[in-house]
N, C-alpha and C. Protein backbone atom coordinates (compact mmCIF):
# COMPACT_ATOMS: atom_id res chain seq x y z
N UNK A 1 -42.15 9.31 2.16
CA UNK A 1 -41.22 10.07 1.36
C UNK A 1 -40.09 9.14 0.96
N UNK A 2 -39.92 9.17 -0.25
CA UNK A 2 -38.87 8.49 -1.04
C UNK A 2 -37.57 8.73 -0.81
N UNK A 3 -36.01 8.11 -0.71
CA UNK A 3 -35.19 8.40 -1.62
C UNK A 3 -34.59 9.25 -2.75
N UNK A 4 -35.40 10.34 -3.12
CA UNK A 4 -35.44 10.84 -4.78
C UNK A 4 -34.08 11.84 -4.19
N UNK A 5 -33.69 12.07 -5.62
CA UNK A 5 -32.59 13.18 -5.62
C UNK A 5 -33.17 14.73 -4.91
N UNK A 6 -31.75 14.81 -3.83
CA UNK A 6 -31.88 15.80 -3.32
C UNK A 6 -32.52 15.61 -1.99
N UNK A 7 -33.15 14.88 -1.03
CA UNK A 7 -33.13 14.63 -0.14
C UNK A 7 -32.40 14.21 0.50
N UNK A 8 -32.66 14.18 1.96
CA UNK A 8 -31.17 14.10 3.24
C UNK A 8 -31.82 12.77 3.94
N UNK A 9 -30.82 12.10 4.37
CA UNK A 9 -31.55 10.77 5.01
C UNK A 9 -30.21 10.69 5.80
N UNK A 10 -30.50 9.86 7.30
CA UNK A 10 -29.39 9.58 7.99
C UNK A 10 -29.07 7.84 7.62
N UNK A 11 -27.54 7.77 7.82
CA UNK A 11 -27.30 6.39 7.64
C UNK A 11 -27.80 6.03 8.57
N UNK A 12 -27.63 4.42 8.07
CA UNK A 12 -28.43 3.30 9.30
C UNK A 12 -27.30 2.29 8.92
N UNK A 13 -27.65 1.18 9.71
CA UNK A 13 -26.96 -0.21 9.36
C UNK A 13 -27.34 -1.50 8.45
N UNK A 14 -28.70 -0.69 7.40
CA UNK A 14 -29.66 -1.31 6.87
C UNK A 14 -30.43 -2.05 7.43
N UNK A 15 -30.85 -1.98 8.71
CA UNK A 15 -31.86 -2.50 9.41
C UNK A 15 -32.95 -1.59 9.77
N UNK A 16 -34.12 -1.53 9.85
CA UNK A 16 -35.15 -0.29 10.14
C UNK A 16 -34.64 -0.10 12.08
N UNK A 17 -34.87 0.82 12.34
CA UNK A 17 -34.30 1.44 13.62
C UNK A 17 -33.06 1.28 14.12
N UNK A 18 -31.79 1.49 12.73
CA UNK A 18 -30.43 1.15 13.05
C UNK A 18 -29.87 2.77 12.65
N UNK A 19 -30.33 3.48 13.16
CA UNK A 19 -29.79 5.06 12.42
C UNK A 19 -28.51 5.59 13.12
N UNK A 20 -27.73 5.85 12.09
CA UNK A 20 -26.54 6.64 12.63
C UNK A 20 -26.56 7.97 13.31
N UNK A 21 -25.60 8.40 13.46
CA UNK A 21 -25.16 10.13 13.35
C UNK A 21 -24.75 10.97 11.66
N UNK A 22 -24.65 10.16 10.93
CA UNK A 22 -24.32 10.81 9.76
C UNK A 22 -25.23 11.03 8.94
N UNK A 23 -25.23 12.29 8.22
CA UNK A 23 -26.04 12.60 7.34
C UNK A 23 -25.83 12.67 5.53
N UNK A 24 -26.37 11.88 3.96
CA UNK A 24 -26.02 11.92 3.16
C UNK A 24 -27.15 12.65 2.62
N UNK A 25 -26.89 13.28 1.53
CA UNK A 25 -27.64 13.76 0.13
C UNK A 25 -27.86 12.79 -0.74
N UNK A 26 -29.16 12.52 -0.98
CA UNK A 26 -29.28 11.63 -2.79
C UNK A 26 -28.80 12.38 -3.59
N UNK A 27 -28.01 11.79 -4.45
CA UNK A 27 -28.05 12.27 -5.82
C UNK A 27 -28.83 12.19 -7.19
N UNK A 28 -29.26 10.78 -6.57
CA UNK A 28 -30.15 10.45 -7.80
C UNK A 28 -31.26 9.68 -6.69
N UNK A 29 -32.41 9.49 -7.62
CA UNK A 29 -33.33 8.47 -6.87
C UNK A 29 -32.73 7.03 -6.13
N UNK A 30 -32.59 7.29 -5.23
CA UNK A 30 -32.20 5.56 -4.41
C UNK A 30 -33.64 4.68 -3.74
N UNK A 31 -34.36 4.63 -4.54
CA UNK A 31 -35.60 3.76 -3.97
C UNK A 31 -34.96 2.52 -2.92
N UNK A 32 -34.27 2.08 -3.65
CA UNK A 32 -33.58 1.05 -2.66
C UNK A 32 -33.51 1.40 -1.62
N UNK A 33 -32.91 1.98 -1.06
CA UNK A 33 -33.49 2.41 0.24
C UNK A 33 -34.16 2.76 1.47
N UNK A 34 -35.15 3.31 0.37
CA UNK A 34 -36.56 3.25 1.43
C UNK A 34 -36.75 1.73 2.12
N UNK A 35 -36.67 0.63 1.22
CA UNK A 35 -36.88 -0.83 2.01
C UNK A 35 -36.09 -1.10 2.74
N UNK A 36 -34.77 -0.31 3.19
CA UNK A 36 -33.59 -0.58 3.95
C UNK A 36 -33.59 -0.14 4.99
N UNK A 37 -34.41 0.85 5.26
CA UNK A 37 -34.89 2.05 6.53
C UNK A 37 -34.18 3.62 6.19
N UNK A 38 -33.63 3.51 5.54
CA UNK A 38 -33.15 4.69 5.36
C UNK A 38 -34.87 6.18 5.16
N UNK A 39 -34.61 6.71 5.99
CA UNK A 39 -35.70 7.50 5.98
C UNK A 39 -34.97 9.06 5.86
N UNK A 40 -35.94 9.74 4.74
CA UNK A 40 -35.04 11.53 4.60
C UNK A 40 -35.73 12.14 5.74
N UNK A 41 -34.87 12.73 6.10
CA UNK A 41 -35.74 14.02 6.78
C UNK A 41 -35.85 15.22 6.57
N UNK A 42 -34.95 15.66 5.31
CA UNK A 42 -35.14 16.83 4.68
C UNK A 42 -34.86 16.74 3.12
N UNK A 43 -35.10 18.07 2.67
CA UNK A 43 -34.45 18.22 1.38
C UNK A 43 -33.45 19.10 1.13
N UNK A 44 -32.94 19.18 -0.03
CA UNK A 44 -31.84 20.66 -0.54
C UNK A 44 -33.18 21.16 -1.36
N UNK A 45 -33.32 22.32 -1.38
CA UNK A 45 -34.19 23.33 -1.95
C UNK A 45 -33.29 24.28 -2.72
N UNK A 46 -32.48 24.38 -2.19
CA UNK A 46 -31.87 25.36 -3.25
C UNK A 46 -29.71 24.92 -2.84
N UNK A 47 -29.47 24.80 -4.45
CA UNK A 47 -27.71 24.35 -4.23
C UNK A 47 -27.60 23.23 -4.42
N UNK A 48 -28.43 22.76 -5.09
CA UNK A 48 -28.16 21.19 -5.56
C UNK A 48 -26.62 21.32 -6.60
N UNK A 49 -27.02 22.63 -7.21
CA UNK A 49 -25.59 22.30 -8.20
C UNK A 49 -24.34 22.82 -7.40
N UNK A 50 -24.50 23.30 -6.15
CA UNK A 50 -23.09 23.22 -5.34
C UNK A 50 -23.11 21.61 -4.97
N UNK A 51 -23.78 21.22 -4.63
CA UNK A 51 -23.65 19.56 -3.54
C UNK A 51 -23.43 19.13 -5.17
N UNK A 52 -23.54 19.02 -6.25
CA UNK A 52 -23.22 17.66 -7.43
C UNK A 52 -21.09 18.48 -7.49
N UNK A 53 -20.84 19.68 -7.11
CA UNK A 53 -19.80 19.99 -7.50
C UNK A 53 -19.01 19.31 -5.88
N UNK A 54 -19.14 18.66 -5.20
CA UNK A 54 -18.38 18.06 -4.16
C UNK A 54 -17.59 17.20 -4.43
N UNK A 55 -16.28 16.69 -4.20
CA UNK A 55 -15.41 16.55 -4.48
C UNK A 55 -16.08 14.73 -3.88
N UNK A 56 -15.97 13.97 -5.33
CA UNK A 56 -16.67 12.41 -5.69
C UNK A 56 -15.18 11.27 -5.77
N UNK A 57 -14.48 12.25 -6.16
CA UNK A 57 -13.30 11.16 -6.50
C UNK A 57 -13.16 9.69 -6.02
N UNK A 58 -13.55 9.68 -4.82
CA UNK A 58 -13.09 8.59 -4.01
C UNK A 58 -14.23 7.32 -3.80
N UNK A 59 -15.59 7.74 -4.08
CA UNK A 59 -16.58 7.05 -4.34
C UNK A 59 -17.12 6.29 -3.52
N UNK A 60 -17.51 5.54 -3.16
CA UNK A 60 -18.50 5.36 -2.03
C UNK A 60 -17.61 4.18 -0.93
N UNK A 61 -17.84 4.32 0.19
CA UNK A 61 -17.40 3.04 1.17
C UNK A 61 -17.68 1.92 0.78
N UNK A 62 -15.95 1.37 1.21
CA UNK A 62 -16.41 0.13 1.34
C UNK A 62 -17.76 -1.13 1.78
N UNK A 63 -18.18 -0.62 2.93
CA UNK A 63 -18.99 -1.09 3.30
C UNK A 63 -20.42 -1.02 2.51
N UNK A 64 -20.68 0.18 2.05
CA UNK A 64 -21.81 0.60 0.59
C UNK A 64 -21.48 -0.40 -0.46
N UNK A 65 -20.18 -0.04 -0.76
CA UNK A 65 -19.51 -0.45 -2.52
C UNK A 65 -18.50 -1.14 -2.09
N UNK A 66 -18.38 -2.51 -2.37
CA UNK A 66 -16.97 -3.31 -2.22
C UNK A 66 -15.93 -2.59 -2.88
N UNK A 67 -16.09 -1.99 -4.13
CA UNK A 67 -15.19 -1.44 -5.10
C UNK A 67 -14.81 -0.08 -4.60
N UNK A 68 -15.61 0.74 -3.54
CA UNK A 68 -14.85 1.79 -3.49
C UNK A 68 -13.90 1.90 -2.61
N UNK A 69 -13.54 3.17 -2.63
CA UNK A 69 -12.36 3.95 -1.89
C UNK A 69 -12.59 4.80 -1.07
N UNK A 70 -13.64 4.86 -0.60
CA UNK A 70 -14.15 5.79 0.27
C UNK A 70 -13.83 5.67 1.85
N UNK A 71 -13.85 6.67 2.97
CA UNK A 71 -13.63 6.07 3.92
C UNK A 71 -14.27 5.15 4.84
N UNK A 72 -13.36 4.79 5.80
CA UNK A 72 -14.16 3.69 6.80
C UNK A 72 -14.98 4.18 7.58
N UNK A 73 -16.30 3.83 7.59
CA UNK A 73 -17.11 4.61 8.91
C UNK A 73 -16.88 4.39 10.06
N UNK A 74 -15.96 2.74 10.37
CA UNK A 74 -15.54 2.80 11.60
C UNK A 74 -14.63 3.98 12.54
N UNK A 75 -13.60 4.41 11.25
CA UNK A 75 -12.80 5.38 11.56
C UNK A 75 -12.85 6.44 11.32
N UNK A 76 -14.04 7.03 10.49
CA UNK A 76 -14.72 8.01 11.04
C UNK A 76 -15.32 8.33 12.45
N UNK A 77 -16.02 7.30 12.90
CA UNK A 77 -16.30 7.89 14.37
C UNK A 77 -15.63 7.64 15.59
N UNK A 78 -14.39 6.23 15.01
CA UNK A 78 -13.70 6.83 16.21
C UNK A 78 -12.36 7.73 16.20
N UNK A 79 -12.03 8.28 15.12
CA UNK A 79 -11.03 9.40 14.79
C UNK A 79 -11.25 10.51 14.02
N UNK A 80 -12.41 10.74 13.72
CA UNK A 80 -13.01 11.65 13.10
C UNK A 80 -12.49 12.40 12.18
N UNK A 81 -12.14 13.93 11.96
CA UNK A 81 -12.10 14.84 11.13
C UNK A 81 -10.26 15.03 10.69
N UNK A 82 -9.46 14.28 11.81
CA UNK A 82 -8.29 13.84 11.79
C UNK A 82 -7.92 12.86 11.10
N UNK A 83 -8.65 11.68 10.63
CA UNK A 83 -8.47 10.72 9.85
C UNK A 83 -8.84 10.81 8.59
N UNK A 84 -10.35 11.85 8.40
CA UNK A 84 -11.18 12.40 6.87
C UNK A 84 -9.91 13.24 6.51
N UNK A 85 -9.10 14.48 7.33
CA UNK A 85 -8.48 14.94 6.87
C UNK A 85 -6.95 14.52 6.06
N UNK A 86 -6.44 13.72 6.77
CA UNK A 86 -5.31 13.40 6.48
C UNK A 86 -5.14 12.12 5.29
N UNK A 87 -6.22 11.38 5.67
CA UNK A 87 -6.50 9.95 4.72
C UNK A 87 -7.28 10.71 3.31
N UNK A 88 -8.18 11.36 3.42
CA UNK A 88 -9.12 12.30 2.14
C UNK A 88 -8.66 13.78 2.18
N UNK A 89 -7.46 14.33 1.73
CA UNK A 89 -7.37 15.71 1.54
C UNK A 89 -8.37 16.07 0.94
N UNK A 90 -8.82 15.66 0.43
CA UNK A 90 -9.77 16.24 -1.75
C UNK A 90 -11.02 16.42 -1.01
N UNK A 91 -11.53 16.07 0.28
CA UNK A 91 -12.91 16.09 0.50
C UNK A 91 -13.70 17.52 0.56
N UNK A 92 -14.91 17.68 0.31
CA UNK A 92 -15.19 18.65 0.18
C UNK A 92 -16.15 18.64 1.67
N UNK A 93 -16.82 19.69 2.62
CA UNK A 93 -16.59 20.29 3.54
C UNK A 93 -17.46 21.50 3.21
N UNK A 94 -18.94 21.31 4.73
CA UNK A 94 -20.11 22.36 4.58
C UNK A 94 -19.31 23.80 4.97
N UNK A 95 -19.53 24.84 4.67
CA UNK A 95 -19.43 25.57 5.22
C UNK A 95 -20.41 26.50 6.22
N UNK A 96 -21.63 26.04 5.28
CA UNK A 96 -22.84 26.65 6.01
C UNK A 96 -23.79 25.69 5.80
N UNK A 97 -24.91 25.74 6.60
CA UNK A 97 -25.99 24.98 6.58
C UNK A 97 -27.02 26.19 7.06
N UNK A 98 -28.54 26.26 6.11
CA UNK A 98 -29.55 27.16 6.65
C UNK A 98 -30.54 25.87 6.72
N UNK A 99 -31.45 25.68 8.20
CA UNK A 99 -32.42 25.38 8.25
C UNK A 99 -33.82 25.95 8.20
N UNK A 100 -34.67 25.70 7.29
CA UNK A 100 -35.92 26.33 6.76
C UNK A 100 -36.89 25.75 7.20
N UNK A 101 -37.18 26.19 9.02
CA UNK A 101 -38.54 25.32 9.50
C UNK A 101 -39.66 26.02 9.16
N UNK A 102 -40.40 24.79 9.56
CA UNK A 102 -41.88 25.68 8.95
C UNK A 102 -42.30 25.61 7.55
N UNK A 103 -41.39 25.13 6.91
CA UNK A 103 -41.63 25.09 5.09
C UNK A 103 -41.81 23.59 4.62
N UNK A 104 -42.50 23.84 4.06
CA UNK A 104 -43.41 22.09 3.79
C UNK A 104 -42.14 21.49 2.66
N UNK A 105 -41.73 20.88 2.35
CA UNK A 105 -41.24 19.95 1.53
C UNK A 105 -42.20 19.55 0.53
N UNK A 106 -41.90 20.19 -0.88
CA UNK A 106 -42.56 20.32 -1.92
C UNK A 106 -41.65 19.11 -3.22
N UNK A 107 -42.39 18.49 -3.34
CA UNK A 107 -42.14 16.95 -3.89
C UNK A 107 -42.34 17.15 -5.44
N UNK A 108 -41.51 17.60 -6.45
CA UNK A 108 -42.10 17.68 -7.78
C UNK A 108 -41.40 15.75 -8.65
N UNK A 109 -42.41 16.13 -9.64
CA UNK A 109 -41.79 15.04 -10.33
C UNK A 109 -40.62 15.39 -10.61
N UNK A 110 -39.88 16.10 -10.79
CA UNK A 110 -38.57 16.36 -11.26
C UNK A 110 -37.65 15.85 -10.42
N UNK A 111 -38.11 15.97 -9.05
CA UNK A 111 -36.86 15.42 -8.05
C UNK A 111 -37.12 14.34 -7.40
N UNK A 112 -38.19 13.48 -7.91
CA UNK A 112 -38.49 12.29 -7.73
C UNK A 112 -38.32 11.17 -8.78
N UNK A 113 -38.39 11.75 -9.99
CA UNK A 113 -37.73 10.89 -10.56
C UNK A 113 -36.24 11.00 -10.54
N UNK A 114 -35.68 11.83 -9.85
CA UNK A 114 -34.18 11.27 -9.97
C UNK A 114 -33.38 12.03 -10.77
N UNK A 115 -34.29 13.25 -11.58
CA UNK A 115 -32.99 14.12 -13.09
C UNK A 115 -33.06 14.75 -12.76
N UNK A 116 -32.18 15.95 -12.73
CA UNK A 116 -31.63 17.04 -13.01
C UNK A 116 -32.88 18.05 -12.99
């Protein structure tokens, strides 16, 4: 299983068996990835257009993107929701999560290539 938009994959350290605790959404196809270890383990099935309305402003970590503004993952885990809060007011924040076991993960071209 790919990268494609709309799947959930946990970070890693880009090494295969370097997996974090954190969990991201594709937005778009990240093939790149797959060769990085990044492996999904789920999808969004339904609310993709709530997750594209999440608050982007700040754009990806440093450590991802030299250029962004995003936060530090170091200080994410060792100050957590105290540091996202105060350093990222604007962030946007699950309120709910439904897990749908038992349901196969249905792969269309649409969300494998990456559009809308």
């Amino acid at each position: 299983v790919s990268n494609s938009r709309g799947t959930i994959s946990f970070t890693s350290y880009g090494r295969p068996g370097s997996r974090t605790t954190q969990l991201f959404i594709n937005l778009k196809r990240n093939s790149f990835l797959d060769e990085q270890g990044f492996s999904p383990i789920g999808q969004v099935v339904e609310g993709m257009d709530v997750v594209e309305r999440f608050y982007s402003g700040y754009g990806e970590t440093v450590e991802f993107d030299p250029s962004g503004e995003g936060p530090d993952q170091g200080l994410i885990q060792s100050e957590g929701n105290e540091y996202l809060q105060s350093s990222y007011p604007k962030l946007s924040y699950y309120s709910k999560v439904q897990f749908l076991y038992g349901r196969p993960i249905e792969f269309t071209a649409e969300n494998l290539d990456g559009e809308p």
